[in-house]
Structures are given as structure tokens and as C-alpha cells.
Protein backbone atom coordinates (compact mmCIF):
# COMPACT_ATOMS: atom_id res chain seq x y z
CA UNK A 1 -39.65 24.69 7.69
CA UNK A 2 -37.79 28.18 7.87
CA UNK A 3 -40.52 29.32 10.42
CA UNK A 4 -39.92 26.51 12.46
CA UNK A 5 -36.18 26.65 12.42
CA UNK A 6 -36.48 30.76 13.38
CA UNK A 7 -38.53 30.35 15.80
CA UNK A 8 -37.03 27.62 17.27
CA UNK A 9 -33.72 28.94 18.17
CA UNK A 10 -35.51 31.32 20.09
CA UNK A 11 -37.42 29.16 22.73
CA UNK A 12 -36.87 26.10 24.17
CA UNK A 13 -40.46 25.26 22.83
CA UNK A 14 -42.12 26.24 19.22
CA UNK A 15 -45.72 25.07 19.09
CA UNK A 16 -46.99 25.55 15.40
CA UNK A 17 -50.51 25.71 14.94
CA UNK A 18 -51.12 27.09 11.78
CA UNK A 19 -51.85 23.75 9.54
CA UNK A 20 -50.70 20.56 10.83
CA UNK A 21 -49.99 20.80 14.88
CA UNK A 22 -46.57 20.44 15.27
CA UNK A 23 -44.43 20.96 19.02
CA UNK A 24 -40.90 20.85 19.15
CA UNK A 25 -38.36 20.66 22.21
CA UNK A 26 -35.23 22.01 21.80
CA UNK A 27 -35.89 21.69 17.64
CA UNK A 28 -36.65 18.07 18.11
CA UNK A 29 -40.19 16.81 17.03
CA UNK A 30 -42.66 15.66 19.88
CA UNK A 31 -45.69 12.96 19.00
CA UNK A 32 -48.53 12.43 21.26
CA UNK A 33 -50.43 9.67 21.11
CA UNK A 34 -53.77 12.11 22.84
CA UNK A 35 -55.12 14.57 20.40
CA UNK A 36 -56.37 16.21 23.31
CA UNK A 37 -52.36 16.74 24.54
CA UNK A 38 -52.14 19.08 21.37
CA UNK A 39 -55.26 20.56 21.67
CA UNK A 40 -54.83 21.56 25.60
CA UNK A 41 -51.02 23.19 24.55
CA UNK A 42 -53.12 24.88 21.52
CA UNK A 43 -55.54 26.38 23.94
CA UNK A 44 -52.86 27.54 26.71
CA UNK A 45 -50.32 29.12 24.27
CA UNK A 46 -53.38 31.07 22.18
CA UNK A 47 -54.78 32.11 25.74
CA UNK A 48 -51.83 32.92 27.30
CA UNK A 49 -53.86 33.25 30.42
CA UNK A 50 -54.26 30.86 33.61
CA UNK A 51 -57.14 28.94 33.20
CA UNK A 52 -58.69 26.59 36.27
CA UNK A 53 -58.85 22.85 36.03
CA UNK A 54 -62.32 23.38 36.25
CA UNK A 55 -62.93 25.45 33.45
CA UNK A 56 -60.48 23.38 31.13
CA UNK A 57 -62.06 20.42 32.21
CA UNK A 58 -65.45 21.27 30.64
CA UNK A 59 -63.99 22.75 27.63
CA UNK A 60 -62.36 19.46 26.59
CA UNK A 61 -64.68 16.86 28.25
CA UNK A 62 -68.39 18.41 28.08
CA UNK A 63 -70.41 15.74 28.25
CA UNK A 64 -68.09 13.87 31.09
CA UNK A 65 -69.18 14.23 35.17
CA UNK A 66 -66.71 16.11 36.58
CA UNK A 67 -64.53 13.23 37.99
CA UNK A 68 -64.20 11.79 34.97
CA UNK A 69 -62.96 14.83 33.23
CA UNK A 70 -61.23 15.75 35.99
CA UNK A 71 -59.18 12.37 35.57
CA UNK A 72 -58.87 12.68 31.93
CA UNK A 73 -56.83 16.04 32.25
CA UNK A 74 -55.11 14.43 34.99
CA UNK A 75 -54.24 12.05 32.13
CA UNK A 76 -53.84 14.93 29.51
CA UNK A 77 -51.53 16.80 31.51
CA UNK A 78 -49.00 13.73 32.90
CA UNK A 79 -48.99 12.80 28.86
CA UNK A 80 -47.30 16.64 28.44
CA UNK A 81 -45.04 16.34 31.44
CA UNK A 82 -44.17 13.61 30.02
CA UNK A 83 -42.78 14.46 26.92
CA UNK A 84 -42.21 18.04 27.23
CA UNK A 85 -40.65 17.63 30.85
CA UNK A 86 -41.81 20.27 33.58
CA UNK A 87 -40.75 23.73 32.68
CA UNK A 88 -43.41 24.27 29.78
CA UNK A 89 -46.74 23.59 32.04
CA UNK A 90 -47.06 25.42 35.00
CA UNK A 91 -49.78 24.20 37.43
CA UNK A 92 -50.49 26.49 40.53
CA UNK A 93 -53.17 25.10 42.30
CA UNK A 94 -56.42 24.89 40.71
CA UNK A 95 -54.53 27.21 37.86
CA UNK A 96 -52.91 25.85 34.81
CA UNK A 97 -51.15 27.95 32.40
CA UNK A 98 -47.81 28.26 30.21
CA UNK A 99 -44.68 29.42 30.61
CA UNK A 100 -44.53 32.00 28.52
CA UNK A 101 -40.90 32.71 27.93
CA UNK A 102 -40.45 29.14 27.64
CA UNK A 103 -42.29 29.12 24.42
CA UNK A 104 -42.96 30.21 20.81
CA UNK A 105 -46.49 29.63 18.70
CA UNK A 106 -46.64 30.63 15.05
CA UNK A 107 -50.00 31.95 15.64
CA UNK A 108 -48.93 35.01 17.69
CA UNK A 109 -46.08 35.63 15.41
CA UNK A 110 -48.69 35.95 12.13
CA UNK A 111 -50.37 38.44 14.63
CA UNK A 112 -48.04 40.43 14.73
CA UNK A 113 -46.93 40.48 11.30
CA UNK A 114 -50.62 40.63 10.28
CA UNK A 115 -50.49 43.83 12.66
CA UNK A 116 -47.11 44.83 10.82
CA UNK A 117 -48.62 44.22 7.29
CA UNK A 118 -51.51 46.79 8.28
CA UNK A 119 -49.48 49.44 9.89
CA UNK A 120 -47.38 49.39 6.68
CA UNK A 121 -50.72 49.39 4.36
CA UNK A 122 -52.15 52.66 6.23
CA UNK A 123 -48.55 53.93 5.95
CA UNK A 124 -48.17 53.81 2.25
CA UNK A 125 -52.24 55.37 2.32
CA UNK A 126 -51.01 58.31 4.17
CA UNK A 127 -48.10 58.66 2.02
CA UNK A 128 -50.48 58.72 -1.09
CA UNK A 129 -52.71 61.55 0.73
């Protein structure tokens, strides 16, 4: 709960992925009633890159034609809108990504303190030497 509360007041958005998925607006809890909502904001905020419709489409619906997954992240992504409003999702043609300033995720902030941790472990081995 301390996690989410820090990171929180830093972003408009925190999307915890580490156990349970959890996204919150503004602090406030969001539900989705897709698992595939979640999973699509898991994918963009651990990517961090733009990623074509295309591309997501076959990630999340292999074994659909492409019009029908095509219309099912139609569906994912008016779900988000939805309940996130528009500044989180950006969508830029045939590119969708995040807006990453909008946004926190607890995964990249274990990175770096995983990173942290071993800069501070080969510190203390140098110190030993």
C-alpha cells in the first residue's frame, strides 16, 4: 500500500503489476470488466515502445482472423478510454503506445532498485578488496 501511495502522487496513473494487477487514476482504483484491458496496459507500460495494431492484435488474439481481432482491440482499447479517459493511451495511426510521463508501473521501479541493490553489492565488494 506504501508503494502505491508513493508512486501515486507522482503520476496521474500507477499501474502495479507485481502480484495482483492493480491501475489507479488520480489514486482512485479502476476495475475492468476485460482481462485483456489489464493485460494490453501491462504490455504497453513494460514495453514502453509503440507497438502497431497489427502486431498487438496477434499477440492478444492468435488464433482470431484479423478482423476479428482487429475488432476485439477496437473493443479493448474503447474499454481503457473509457475508464482511464484519453491522456494515458496514445494512438497514432496504426501505432499504439503510452504516455509515458503520464504514468508509473511498479515493475520499472523494482528495476531500478534491483539495479540500485547491485551497484551497492559490487560497491561494498570493492570496498572489501
Amino acid at each position: 500500500m506504501e508503494l502505491e501511495k508513493s508512486l501515486s502522487s507522482k503520476s496521474e496513473f500507477t499501474i502495479n503489476l507485481l502480484g495482483y494487477p492493480s491501475i489507479f487514476k488520480n489514486g482512485n482504483d479502476i476495475h475492468f470488466t476485460r482481462h485483456k484491458s489489464i493485460g494490453l496496459l501491462a504490455y504497453l507500460a513494460d514495453t514502453k515502445q509503440k507497438v502497431s495494431r497489427i502486431n498487438l492484435s496477434k499477440i492478444f488474439w492468435p488464433d482470431s482472423n484479423p478482423a476479428q481481432s482487429l475488432g476485439s482491440l477496437r473493443t479493448v482499447l474503447a474499454e481503457i478510454k473509457s475508464n482511464l479517459g484519453p491522456n494515458l493511451i496514445i494512438l497514432e495511426k496504426d501505432l499504439i503506445y503510452m504516455h509515458e510521463e503520464k504514468f508509473v508501473c511498479d515493475i520499472e521501479q523494482f528495476r531500478k532498485n534491483l539495479k540500485n541493490f547491485n551497484l551497492i553489492s559490487e560497491l561494498k565488494k570493492i570496498e572489501t578488496i
